[in-house]
Protein backbone atom coordinates (compact mmCIF):
# COMPACT_ATOMS: atom_id res chain seq x y z
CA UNK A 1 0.00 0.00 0.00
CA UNK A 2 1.07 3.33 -1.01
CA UNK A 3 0.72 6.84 0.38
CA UNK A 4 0.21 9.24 -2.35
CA UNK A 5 -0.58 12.65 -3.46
CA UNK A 6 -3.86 13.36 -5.09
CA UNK A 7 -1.71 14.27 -8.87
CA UNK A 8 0.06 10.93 -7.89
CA UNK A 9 -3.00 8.95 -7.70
CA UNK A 10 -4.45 10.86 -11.14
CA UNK A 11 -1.26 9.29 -12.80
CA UNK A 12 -2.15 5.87 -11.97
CA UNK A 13 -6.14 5.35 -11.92
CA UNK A 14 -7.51 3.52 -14.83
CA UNK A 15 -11.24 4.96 -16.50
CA UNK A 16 -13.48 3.25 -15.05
CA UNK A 17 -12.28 3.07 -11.66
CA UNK A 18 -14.00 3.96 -8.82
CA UNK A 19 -12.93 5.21 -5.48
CA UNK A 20 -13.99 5.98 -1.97
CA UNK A 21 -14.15 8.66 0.78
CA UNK A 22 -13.32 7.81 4.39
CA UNK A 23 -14.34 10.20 7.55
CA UNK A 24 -12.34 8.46 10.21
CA UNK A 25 -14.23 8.67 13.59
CA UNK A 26 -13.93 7.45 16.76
CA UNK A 27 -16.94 5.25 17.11
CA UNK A 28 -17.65 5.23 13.01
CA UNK A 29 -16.41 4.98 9.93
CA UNK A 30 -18.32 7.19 7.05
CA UNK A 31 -18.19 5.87 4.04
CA UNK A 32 -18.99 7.47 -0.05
CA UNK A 33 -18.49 6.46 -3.05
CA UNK A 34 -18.07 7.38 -6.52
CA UNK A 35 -19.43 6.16 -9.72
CA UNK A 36 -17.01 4.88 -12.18
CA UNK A 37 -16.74 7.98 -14.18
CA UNK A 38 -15.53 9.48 -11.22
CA UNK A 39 -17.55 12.69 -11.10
CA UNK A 40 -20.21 12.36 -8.06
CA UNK A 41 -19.68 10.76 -4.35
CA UNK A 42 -22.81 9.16 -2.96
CA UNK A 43 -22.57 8.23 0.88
CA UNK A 44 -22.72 4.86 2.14
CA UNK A 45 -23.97 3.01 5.17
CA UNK A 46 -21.29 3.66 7.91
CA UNK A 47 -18.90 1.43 9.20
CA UNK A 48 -19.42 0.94 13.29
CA UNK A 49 -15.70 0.63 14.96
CA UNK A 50 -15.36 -2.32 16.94
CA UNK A 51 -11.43 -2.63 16.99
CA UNK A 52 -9.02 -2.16 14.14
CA UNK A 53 -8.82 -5.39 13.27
CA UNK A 54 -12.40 -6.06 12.06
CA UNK A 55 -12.62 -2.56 11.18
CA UNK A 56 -10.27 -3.11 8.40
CA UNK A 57 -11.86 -6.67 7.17
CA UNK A 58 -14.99 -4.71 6.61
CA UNK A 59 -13.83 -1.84 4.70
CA UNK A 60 -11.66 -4.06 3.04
CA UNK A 61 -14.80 -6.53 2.38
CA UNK A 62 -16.41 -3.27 0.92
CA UNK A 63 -13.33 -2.41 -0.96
CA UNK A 64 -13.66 -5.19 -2.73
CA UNK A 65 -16.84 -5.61 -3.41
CA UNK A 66 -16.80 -2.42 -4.99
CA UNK A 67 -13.82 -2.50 -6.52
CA UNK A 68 -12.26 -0.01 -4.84
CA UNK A 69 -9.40 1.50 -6.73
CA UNK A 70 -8.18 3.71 -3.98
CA UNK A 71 -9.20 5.63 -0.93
CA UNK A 72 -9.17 9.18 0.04
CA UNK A 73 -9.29 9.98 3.65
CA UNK A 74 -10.16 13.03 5.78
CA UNK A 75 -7.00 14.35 7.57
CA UNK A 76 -8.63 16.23 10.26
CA UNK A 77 -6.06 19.18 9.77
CA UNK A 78 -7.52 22.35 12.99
CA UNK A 79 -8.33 25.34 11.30
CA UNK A 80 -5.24 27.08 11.72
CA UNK A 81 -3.34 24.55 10.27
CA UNK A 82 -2.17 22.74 12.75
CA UNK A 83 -1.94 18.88 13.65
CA UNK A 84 -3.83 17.35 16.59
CA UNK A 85 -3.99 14.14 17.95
CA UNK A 86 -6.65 13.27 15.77
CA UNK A 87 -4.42 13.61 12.78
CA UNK A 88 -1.68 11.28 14.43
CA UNK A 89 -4.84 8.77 14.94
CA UNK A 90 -5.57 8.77 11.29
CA UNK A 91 -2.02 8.45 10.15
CA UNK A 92 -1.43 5.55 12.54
CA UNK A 93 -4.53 3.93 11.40
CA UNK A 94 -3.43 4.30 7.69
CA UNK A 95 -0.39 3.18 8.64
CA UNK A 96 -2.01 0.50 9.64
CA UNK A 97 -4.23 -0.42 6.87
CA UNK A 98 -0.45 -0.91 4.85
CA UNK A 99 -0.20 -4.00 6.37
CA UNK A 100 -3.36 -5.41 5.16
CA UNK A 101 -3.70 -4.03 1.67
CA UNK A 102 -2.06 -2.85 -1.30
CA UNK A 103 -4.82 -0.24 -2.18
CA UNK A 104 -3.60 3.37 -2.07
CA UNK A 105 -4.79 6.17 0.40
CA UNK A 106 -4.62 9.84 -0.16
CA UNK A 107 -5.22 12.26 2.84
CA UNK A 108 -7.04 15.15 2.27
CA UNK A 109 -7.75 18.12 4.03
CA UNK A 110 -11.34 17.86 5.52
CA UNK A 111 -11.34 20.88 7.45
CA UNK A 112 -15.31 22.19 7.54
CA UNK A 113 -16.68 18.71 5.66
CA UNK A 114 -18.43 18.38 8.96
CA UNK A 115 -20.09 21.48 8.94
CA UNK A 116 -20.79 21.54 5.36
CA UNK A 117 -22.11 17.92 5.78
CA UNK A 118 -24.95 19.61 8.95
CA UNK A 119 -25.31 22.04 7.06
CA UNK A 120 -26.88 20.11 3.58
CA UNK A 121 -28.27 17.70 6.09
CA UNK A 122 -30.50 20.59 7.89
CA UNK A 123 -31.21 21.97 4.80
CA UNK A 124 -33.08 18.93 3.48
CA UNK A 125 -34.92 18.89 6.74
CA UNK A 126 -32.85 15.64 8.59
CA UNK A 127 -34.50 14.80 12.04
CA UNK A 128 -31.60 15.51 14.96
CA UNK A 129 -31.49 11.72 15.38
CA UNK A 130 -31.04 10.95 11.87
CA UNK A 131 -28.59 13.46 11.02
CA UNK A 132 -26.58 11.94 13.97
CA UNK A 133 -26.58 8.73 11.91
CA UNK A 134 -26.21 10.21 8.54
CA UNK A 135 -23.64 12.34 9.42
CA UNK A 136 -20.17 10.29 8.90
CA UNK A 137 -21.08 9.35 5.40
CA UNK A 138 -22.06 12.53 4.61
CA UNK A 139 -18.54 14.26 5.31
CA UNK A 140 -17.47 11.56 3.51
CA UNK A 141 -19.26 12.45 0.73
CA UNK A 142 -17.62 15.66 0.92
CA UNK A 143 -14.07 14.65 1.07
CA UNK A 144 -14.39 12.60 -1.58
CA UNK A 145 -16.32 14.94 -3.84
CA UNK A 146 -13.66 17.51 -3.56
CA UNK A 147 -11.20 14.72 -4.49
CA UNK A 148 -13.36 13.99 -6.90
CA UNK A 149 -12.88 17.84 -8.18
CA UNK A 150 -9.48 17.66 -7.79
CA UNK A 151 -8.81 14.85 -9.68
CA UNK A 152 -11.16 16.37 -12.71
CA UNK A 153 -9.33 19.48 -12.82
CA UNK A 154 -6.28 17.28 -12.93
CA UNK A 155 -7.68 15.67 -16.06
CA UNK A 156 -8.39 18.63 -18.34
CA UNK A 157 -5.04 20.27 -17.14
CA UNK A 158 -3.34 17.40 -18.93
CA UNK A 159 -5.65 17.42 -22.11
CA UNK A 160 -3.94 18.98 -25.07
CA UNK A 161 -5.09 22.79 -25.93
CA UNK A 162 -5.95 22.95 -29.23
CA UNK A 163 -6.79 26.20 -29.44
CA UNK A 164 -3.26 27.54 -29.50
């Protein structure tokens, strides 16, 4: 398993490959998804955290029946920039995940997925207790779609202009 940049991981993913969006918590897992073009994340069921150990058979058990190309995972970076123990947490449980898989992660800043996650959640009118479920997957859904940006932008900087 590799650590890699987001351009890194643009070099090496095949069309047609999909990928998913991790928001590392302490009690769950949220999970997204994108579809194979690559262009929308879609939130999953979460995963509840038990210990590592099954933790990583059943993402990897959803990795694979997905076909899971690669993950990008929330690095929960404070807002002034600076690391917490949170961010040692995820690194260590990334870490980790190296020793069971060969699939590569990319950390990516998920400062305000959270909020922006409540925030789309009150706005369709979520119930307190369902938002409290929903919400992992959600800022998943976030990371991953501004991966998902990333990597797109990535893509037409490489196409050739033809209007010079």
């Amino acid at each position: 398993m590799a650590v890699m940049t987001i351009e890194e991981l643009a070099e090496t993913l095949l069309p047609g490959q999909p990928i998913a969006g991790l928001d590392l918590g302490t009690k769950t897992i949220g999970l997204a998804m994108s579809d194979i073009g690559r262009r929308f994340a879609s939130p999953r069921p979460v995963i509840k955290r038990v210990k590592f150990t099954k933790d990583a058979e059943v993402l990897l058990a959803f990795a694979e029946k997905e076909r899971v190309a690669a993950f990008v995972i929330g690095l929960p970076i404070n807002m002034d920039g600076s690391t917490g123990p949170r961010v040692q947490a995820t690194r260590a449980f990334v870490r980790s995940m190296g020793e069971k898989t060969d699939l590569p992660f990319v950390f990516w800043d998920e400062r305000l997925s959270t909020v922006a996650a409540e925030r789309a959640l009150l706005e369709m009118d979520v119930s307190r207790a369902k938002r409290a479920e929903r919400i992992d997957s959600a800022a998943a859904s976030f990371i991953l779609q501004g991966a998902l940006d990333r990597l797109s932008s990535l893509g037409r900087a490489s196409l050739p202009d033809f209007d010079a």
